[in-house]
C-alpha atoms as a PDB file:
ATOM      1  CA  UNK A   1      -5.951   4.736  -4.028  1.00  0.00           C
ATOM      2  CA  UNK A   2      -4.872   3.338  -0.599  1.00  0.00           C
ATOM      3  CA  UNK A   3      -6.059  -0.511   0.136  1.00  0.00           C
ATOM      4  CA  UNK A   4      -5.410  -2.646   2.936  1.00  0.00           C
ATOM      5  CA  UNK A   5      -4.074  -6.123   1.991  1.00  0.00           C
ATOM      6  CA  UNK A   6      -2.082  -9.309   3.946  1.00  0.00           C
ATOM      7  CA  UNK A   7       1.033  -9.220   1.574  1.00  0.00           C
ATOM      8  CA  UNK A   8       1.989  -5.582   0.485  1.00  0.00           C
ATOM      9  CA  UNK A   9       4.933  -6.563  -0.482  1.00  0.00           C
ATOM     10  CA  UNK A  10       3.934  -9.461  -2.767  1.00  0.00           C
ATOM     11  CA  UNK A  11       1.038  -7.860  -4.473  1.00  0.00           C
ATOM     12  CA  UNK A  12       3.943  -4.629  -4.839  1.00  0.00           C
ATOM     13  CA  UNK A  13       6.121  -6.887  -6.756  1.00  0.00           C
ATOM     14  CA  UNK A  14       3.157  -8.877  -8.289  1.00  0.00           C
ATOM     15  CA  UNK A  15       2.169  -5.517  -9.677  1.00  0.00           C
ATOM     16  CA  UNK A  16       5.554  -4.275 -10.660  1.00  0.00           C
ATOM     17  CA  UNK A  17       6.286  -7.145 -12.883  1.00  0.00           C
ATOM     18  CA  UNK A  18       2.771  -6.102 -15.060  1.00  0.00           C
ATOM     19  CA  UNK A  19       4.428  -2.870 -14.693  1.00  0.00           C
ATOM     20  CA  UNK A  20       1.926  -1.212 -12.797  1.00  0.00           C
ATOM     21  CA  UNK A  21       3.787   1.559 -10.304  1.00  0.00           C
ATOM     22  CA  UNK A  22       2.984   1.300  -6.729  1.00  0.00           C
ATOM     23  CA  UNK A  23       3.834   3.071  -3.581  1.00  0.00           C
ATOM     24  CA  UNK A  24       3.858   2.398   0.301  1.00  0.00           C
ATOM     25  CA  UNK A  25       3.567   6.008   1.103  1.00  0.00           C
ATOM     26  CA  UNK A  26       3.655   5.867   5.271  1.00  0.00           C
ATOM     27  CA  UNK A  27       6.233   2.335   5.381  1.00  0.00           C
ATOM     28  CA  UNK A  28       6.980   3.753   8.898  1.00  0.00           C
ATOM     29  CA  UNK A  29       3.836   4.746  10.872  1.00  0.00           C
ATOM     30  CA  UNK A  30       3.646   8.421  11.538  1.00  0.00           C
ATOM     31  CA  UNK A  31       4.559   8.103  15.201  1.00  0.00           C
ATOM     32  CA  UNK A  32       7.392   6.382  14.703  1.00  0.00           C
ATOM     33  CA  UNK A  33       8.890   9.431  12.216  1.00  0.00           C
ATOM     34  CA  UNK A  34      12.029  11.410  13.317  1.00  0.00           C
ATOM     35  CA  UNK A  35       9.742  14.410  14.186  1.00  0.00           C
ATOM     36  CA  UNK A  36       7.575  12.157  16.484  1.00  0.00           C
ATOM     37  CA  UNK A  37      10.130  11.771  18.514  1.00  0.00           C
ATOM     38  CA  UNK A  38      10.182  15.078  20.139  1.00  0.00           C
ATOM     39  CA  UNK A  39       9.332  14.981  23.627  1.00  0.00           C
ATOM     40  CA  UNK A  40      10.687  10.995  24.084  1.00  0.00           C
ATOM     41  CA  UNK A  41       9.934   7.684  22.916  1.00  0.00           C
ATOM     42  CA  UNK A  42       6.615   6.999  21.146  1.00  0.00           C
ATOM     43  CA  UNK A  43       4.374   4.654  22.892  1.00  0.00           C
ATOM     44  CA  UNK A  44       3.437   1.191  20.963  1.00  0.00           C
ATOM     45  CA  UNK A  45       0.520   1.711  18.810  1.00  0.00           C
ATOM     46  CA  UNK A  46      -0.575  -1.655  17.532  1.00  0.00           C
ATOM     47  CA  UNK A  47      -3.122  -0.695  15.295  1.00  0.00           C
ATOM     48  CA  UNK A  48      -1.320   1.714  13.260  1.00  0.00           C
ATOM     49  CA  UNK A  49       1.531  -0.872  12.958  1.00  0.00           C
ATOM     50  CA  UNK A  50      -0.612  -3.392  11.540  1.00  0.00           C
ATOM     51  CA  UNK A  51      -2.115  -0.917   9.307  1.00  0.00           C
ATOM     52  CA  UNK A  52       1.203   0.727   8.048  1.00  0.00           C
ATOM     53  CA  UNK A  53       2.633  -2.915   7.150  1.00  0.00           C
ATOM     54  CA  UNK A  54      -1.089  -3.284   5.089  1.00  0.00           C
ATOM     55  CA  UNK A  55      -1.360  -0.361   3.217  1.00  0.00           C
ATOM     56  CA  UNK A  56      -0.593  -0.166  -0.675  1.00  0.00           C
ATOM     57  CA  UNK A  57      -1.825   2.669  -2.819  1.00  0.00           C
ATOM     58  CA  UNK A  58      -2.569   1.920  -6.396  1.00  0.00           C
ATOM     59  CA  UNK A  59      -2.258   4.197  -9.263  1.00  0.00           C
ATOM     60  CA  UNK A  60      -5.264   6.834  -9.759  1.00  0.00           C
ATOM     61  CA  UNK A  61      -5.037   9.899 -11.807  1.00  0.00           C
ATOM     62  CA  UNK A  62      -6.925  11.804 -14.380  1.00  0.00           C
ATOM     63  CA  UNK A  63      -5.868  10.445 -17.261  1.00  0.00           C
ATOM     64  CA  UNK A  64      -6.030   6.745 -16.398  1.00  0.00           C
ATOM     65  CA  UNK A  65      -8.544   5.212 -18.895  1.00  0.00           C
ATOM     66  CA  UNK A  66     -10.898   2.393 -18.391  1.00  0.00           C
ATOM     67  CA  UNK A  67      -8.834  -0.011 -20.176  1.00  0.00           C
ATOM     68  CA  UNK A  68      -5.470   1.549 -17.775  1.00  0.00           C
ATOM     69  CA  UNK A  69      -8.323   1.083 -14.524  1.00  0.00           C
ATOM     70  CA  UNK A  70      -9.750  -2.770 -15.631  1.00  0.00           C
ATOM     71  CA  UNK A  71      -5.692  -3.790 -16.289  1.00  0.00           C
ATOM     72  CA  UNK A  72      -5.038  -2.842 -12.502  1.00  0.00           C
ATOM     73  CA  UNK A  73      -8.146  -4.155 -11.313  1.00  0.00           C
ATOM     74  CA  UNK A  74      -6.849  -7.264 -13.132  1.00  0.00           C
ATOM     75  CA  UNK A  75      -4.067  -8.073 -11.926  1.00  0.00           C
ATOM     76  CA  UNK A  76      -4.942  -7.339  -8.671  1.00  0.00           C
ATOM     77  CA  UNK A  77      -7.492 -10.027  -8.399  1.00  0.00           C
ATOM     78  CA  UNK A  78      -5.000 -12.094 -10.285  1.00  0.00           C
ATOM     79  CA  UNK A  79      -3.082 -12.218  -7.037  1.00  0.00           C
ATOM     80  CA  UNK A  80      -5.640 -12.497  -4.502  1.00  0.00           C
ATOM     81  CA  UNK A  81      -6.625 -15.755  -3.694  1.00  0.00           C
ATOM     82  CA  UNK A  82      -9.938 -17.311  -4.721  1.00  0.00           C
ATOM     83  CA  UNK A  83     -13.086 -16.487  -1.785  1.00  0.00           C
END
């Protein structure tokens, strides 16, 4: 489940330590990949690099159970800071 959030990174790690697996699947916007390349130099896309440094996906399968969904949910308002 993909989210957007200021510090990937820190919620990653944040998450890790409760071991809870994340992943960063697109670190490198899809312009910027090898393939991309073909043809010359991508142009700046601003928007997809703000986007790209954002994105976290949490765990979601079939077999998560509530309990596995609330303890994720958890600790991922544990690390956002109070509205």
């Amino acid at each position: 489940m993909p989210i957007l959030v200021g510090d990937r990174d820190g919620l990653a790690d944040h998450l890790r330590s409760a071991g809870i697996e994340t992943r960063s699947l697109y670190p490198i916007p899809t312009y910027r990949q090898p393939i991309a390349e073909y043809g010359g130099p991508p142009s700046p896309l601003p928007g997809a690099e703000a986007c790209a440094a954002r994105v976290l996906n949490l765990p979601i399968y079939a077999q998560m159970s509530p309990g596995d969904i609330d303890d994720v949910v958890a600790h991922v308002a544990s690390f956002m800071p109070a509205r």
